[in-house]
Protein backbone atom coordinates (compact mmCIF):
# COMPACT_ATOMS: atom_id res chain seq x y z
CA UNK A 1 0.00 0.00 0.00
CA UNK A 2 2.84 2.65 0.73
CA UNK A 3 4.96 1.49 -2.27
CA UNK A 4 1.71 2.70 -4.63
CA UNK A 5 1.48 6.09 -2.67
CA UNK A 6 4.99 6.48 -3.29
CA UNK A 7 4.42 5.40 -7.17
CA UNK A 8 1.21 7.77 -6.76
CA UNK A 9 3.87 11.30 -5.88
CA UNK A 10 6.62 9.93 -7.19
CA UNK A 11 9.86 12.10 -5.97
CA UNK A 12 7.49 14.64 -6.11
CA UNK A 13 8.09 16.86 -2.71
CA UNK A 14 4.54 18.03 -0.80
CA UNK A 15 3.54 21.31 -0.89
CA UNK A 16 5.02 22.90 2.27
CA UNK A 17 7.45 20.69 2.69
CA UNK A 18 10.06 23.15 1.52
CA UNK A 19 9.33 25.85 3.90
CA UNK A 20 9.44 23.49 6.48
CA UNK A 21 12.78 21.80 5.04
CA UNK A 22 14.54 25.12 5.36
CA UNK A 23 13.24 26.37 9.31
CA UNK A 24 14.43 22.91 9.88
CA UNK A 25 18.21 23.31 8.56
CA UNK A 26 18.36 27.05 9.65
CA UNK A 27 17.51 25.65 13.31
CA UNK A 28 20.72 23.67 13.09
CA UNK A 29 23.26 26.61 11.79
CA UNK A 30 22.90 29.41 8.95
CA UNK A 31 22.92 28.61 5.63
CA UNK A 32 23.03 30.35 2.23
CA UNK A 33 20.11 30.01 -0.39
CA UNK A 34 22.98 27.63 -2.17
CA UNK A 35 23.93 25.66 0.63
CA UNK A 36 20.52 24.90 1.00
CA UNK A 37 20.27 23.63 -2.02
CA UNK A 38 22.90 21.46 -1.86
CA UNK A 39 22.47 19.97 1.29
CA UNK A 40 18.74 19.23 -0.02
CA UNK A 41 20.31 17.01 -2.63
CA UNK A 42 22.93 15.55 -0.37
CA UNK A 43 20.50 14.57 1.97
CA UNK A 44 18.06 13.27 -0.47
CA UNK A 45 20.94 11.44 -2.60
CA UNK A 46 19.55 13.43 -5.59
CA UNK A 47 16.21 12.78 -5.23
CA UNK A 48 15.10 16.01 -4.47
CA UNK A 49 16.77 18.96 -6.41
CA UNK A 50 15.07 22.40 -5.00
CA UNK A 51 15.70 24.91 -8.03
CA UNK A 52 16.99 28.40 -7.03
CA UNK A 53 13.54 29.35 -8.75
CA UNK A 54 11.63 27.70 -5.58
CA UNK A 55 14.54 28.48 -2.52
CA UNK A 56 15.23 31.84 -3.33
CA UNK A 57 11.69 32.95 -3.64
CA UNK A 58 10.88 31.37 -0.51
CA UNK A 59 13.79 32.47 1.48
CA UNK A 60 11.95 36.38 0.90
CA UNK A 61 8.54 35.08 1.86
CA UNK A 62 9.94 33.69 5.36
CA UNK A 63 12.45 37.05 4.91
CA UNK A 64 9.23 39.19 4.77
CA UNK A 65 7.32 37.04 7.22
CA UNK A 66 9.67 37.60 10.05
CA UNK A 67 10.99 33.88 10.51
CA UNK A 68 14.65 34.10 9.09
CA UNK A 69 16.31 37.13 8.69
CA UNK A 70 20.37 37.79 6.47
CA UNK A 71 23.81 37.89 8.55
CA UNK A 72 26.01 40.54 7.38
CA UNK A 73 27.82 37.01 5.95
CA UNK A 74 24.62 36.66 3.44
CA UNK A 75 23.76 33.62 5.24
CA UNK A 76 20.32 32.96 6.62
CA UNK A 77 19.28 32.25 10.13
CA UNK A 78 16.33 31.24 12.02
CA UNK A 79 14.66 34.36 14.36
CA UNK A 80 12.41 33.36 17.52
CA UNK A 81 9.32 33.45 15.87
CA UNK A 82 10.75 30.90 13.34
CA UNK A 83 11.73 28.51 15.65
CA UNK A 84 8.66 28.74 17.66
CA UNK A 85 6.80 27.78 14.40
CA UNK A 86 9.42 24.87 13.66
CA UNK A 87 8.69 23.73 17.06
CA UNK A 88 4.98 23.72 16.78
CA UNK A 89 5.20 22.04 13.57
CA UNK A 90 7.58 19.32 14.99
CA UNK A 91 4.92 18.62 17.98
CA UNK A 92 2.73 18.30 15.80
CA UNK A 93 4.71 15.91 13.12
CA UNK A 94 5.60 13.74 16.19
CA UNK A 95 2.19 13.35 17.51
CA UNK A 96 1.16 12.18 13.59
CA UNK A 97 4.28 9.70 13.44
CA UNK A 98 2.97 8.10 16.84
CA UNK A 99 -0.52 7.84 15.18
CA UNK A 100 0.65 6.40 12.13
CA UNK A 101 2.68 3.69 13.98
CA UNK A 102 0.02 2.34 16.04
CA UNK A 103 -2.27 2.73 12.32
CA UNK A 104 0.04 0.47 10.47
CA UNK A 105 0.49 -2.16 13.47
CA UNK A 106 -3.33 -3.23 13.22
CA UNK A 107 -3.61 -4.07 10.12
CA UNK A 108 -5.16 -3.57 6.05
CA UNK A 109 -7.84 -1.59 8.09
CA UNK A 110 -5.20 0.62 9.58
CA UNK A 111 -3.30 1.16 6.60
CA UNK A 112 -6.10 2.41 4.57
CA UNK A 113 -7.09 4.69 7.27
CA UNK A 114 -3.58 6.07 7.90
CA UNK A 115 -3.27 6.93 4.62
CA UNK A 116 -6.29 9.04 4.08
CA UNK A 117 -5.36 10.26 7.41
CA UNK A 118 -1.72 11.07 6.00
CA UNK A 119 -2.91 12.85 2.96
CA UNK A 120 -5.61 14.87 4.83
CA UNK A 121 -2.68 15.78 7.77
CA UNK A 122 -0.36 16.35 4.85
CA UNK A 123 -2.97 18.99 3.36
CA UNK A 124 -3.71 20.99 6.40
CA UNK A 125 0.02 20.91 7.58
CA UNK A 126 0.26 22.70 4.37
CA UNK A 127 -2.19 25.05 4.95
CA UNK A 128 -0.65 25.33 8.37
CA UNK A 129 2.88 25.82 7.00
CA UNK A 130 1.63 28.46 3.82
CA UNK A 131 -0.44 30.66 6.54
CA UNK A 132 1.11 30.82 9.73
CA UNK A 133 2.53 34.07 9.35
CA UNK A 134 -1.23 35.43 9.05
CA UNK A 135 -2.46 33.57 12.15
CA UNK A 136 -2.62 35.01 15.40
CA UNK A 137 -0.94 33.38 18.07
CA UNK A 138 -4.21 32.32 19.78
CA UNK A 139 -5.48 31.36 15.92
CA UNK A 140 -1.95 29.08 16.27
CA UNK A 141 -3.16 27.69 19.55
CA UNK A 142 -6.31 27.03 18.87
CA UNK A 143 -5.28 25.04 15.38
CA UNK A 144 -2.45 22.65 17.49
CA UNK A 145 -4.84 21.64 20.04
CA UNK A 146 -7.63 20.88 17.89
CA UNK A 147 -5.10 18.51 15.24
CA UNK A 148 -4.06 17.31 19.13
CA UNK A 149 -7.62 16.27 20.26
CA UNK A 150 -8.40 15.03 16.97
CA UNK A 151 -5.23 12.96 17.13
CA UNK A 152 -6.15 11.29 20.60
CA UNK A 153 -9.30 10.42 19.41
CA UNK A 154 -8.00 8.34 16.42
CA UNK A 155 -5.10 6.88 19.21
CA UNK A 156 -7.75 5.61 21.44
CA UNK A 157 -10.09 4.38 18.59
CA UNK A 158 -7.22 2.49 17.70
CA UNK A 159 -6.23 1.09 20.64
CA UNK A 160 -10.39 -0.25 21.55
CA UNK A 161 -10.08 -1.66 18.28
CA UNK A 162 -6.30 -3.47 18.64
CA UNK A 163 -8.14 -4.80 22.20
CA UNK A 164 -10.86 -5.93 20.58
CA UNK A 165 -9.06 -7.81 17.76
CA UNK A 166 -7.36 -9.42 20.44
CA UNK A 167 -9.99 -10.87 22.77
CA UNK A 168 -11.58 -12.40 18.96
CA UNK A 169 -8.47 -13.93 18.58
């Protein structure tokens, strides 16, 4: 089932994943628009070739939207509010991983509902990641602990269901 998702995008990267991507190196050290580009291939062993046409481009929309800002060096580097969003997107991408993993360990059923699941998450994390700069920090709030609740629910579905399997067998 995940191999003909894969077939289904291809190397193809999803929207908002390069946004995220770049908070995610800046966190680690600053970076120029090229180094970012090549460590995006390194890491991906080629896969994934972000063209100067996307980075640059990007790099003024996260410029403009207060999350990186230029060294004197011409490097980029994360600000606060751009590792505060980084974060909240991490907590968020952890509590999904966790969801996934007990999805896939129950079975066909699972699978099938992990990935709709994965490619509705996918869609509002990109939502998430495109808009967050227009969001008010209680908008922010209010958006991570409703994709939190709704996350528990599916975690303890799952788990009645895993028990349930169980006592049949």
């Amino acid at each position: 089932m995940i191999s003909e998702w894969f077939q289904r995008v291809g190397s193809s990267v999803p929207r908002g994943f390069s946004r995220y991507y770049i908070l995610e190196l800046l966190k680690k050290k600053p970076h120029t628009g090229k180094e970012i580009i090549d460590t995006a291939v390194k890491q991906s062993e080629g896969i994934w070739k972000p063209s100067p046409g996307l980075v640059y481009p990007l790099l003024g929309r996260l410029l403009d939207e207060g999350l990186i800002e230029e060294t004197n060096s011409g490097k980029y580097q994360i600000t606060r509010k751009g590792k505060a969003t980084a974060d909240d997107l991490d907590a968020i991408n952890d509590i999904v991983k966790k969801q996934l993993d007990v999805l896939f360990r129950i079975g066909n059923v699972g699978r099938f509902a992990a990935m709709d699941i994965l490619e509705k998450i996918s869609s509002m994390g990109a939502f998430l990641s495109s808009n967050v700069s227009y969001m008010t920090k209680e908008e922010t709030s209010k958006y991570k602990k409703f994709l939190e609740s709704e996350l528990k629910k599916l975690e303890k579905q799952s788990s009645s269901k895993k028990a349930k399997e169980i006592k049949i067998d």
